[in-house]
Protein backbone atom coordinates (compact mmCIF):
# COMPACT_ATOMS: atom_id res chain seq x y z
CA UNK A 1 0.00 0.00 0.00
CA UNK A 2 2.94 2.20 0.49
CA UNK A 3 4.21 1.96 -2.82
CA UNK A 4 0.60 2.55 -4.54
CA UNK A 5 0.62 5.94 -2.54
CA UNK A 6 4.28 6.58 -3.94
CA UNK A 7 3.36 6.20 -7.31
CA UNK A 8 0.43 7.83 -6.85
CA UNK A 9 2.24 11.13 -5.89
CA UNK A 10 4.59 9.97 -8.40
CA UNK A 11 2.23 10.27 -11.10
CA UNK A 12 0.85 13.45 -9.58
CA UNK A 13 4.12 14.86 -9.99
CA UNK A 14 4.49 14.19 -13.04
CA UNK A 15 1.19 15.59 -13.96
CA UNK A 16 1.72 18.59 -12.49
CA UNK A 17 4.99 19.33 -14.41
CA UNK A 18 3.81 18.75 -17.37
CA UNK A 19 0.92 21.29 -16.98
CA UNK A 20 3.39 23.54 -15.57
CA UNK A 21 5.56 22.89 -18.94
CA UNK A 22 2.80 23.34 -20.95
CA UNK A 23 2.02 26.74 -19.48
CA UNK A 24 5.02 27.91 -19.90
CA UNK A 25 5.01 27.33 -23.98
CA UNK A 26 1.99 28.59 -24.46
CA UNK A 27 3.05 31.52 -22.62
CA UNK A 28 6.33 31.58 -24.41
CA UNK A 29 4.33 30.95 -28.02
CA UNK A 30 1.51 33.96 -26.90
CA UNK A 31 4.60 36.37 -26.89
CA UNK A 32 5.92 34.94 -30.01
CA UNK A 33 2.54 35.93 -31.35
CA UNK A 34 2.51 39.35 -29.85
CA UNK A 35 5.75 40.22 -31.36
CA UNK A 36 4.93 39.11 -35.05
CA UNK A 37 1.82 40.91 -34.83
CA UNK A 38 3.65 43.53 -34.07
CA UNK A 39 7.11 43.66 -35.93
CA UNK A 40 5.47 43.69 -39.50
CA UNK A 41 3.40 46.47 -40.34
CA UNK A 42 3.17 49.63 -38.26
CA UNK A 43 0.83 52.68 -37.87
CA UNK A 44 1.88 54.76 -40.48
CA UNK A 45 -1.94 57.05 -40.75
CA UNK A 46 -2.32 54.80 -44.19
CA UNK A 47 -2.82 51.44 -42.60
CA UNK A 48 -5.04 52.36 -39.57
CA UNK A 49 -8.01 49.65 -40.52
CA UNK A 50 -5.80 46.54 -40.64
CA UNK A 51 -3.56 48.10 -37.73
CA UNK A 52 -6.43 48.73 -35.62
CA UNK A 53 -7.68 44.71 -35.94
CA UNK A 54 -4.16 43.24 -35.25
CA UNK A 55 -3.41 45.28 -32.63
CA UNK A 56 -6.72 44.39 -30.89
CA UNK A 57 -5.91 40.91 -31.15
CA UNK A 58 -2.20 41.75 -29.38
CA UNK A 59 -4.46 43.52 -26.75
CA UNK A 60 -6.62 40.47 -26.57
CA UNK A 61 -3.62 37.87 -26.20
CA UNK A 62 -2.29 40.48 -23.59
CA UNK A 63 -5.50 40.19 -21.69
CA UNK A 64 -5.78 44.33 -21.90
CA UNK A 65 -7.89 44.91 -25.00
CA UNK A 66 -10.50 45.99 -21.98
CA UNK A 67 -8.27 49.11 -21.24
CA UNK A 68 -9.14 50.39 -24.83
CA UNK A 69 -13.33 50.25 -24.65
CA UNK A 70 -13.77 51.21 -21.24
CA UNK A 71 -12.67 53.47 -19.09
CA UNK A 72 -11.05 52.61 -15.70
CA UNK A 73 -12.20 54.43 -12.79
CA UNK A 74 -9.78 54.05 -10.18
CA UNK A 75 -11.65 51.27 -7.54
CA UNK A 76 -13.11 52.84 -4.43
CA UNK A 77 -10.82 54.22 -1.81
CA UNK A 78 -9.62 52.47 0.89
CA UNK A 79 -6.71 51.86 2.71
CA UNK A 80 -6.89 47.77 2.31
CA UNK A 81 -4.79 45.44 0.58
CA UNK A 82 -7.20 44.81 -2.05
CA UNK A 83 -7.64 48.51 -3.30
CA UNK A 84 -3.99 48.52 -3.44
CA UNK A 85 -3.88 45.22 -5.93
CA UNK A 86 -6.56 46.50 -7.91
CA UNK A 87 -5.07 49.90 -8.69
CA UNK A 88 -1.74 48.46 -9.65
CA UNK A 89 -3.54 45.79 -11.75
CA UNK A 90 -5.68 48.89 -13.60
CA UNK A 91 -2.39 50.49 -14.10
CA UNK A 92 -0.41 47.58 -15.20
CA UNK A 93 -3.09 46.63 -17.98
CA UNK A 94 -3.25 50.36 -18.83
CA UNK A 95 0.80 50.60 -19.59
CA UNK A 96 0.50 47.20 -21.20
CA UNK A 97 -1.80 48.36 -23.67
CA UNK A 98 -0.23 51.89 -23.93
CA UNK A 99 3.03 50.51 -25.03
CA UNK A 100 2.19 48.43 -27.32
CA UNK A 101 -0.23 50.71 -29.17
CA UNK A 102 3.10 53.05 -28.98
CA UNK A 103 5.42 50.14 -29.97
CA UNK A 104 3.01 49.51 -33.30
CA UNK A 105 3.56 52.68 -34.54
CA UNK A 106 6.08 54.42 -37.13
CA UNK A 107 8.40 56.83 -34.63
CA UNK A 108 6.90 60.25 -36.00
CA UNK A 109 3.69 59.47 -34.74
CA UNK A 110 4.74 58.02 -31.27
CA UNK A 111 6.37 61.67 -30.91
CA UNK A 112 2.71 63.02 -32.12
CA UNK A 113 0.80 60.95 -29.36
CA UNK A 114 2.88 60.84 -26.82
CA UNK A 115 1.25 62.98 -24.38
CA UNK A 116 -1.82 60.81 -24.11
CA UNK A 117 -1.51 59.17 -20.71
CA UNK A 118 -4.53 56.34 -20.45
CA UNK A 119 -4.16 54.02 -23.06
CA UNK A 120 -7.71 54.55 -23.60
CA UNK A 121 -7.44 57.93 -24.55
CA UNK A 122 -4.78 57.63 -26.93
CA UNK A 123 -6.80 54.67 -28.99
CA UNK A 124 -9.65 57.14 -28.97
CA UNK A 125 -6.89 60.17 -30.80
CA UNK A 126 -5.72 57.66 -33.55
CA UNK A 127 -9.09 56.44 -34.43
CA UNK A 128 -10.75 60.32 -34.54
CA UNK A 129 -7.56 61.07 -36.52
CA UNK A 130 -7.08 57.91 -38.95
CA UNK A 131 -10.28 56.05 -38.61
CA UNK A 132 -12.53 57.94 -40.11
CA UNK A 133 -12.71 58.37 -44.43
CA UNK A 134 -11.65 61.38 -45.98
CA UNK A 135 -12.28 62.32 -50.04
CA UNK A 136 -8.26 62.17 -49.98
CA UNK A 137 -8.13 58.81 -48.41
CA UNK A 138 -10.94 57.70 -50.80
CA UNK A 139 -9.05 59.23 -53.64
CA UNK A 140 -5.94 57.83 -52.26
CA UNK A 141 -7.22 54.11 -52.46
CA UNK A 142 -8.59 54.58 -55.31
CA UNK A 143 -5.67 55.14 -57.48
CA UNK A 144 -3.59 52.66 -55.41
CA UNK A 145 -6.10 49.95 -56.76
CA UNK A 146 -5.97 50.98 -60.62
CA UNK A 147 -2.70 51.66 -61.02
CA UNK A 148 -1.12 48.81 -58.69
CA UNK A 149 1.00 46.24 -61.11
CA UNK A 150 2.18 43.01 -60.60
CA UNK A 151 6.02 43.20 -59.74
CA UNK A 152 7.49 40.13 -61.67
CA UNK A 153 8.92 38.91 -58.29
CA UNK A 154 5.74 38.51 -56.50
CA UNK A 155 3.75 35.21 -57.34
CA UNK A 156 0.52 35.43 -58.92
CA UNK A 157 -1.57 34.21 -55.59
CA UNK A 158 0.24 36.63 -53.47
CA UNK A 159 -0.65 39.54 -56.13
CA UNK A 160 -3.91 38.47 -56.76
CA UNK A 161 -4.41 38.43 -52.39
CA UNK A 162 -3.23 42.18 -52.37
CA UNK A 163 -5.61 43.02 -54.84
CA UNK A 164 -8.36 41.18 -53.24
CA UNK A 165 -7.11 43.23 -50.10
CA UNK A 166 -7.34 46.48 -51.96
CA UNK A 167 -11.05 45.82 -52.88
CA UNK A 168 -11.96 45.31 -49.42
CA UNK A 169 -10.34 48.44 -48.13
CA UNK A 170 -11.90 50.32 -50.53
CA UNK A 171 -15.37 48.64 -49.62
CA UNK A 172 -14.68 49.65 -46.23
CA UNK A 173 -14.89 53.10 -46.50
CA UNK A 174 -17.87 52.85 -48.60
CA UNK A 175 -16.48 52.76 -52.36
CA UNK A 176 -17.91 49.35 -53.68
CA UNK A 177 -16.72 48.10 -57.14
CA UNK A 178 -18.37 45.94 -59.65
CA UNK A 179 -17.26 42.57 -60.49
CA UNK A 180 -16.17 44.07 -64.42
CA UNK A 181 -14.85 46.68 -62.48
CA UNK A 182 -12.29 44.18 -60.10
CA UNK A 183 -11.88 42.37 -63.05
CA UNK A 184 -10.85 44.66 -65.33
CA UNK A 185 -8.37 46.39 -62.70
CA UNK A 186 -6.82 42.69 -61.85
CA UNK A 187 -6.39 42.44 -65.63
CA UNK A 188 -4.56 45.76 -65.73
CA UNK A 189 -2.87 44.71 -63.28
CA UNK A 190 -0.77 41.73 -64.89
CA UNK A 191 1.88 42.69 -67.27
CA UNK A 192 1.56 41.21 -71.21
CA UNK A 193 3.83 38.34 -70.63
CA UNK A 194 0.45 36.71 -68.21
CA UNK A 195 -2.39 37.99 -71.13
């Protein structure tokens, strides 16, 4: 009977590291995530729809994407241990999410929004200032999609993906093309050697 306790614990052991070493890669692979989210393609005022979604989803493997849709009142006063866990917690989540929406952006606009101190706040600034469709922006899209050509370099399903990604940005912000329209552009867009 001794030994079946033994191996009992034995095998609880075991169990228990193994949990314990699975944590720890799925932590480890969660912050590989974060960080090729956010090494490739940075806010640069051109990019803010596809920026804004893989950012949230940083945010959301960060466990802060709360900081950015509501805002944190500091908990009620109190001298306990409790208040004092809670506050650094609020503020710990806030700076989480405030760096990284700093680290995701090209350097002349961290020095533009730098002042913004809740994380909140700041997401709130780029949106108004990026988020929202302007005749240039339309314009801007617009000729991006017509005149965008296949660089001989690029393989045909990766060319063919941009375009499809062009379309859908210029949906977005309310410019919707017809299907001889997308056609004709992807045509255009191939050079004589693929006609």
């Amino acid at each position: 009977m001794y030994t079946k306790i033994n191996v009992r614990l034995l095998y609880a052991f075991m169990l228990i590291v193994k949990l314990l070493c699975f944590a720890s890669i799925m932590s480890v692979a969660s912050k590989n995530i974060v960080i090729e989210l956010n090494k490739d393609e940075k806010l640069n005022g051109d990019n803010y729809e596809i920026w804004s979604m893989k950012v949230q989803c940083v945010l959301e493997e960060q466990e802060v994407l709360k900081t950015l849709h509501v805002f944190m009142n500091e908990p009620k006063a109190g001298n306990t241990v409790q208040h004092g866990w809670e506050l650094q917690g609020m503020e710990k989540d806030n700076s989480v999410a405030h760096l990284t929406l700093q680290s995701s952006m090209d350097n002349d606009l961290i020095r533009e929004f730098k002042v913004d101190a809740h994380a909140k706040d700041l997401w709130e600034v780029v949106k108004i200032k990026f988020g929202t469709t302007s005749v240039t922006m339309l314009m801007s899209l617009t000729i991006k999609f017509s005149t965008y050509k296949k660089r001989p370099d690029v393989p045909m399903k990766k060319h063919l993906r941009q375009m499809s990604n062009m379309i859908n940005e210029l949906v977005n912000v309310g410019h919707i093309l017809t299907d001889e329209q997308q056609v004709q552009a992807m045509i255009l867009s191939l050079s004589y050697s693929f006609i």
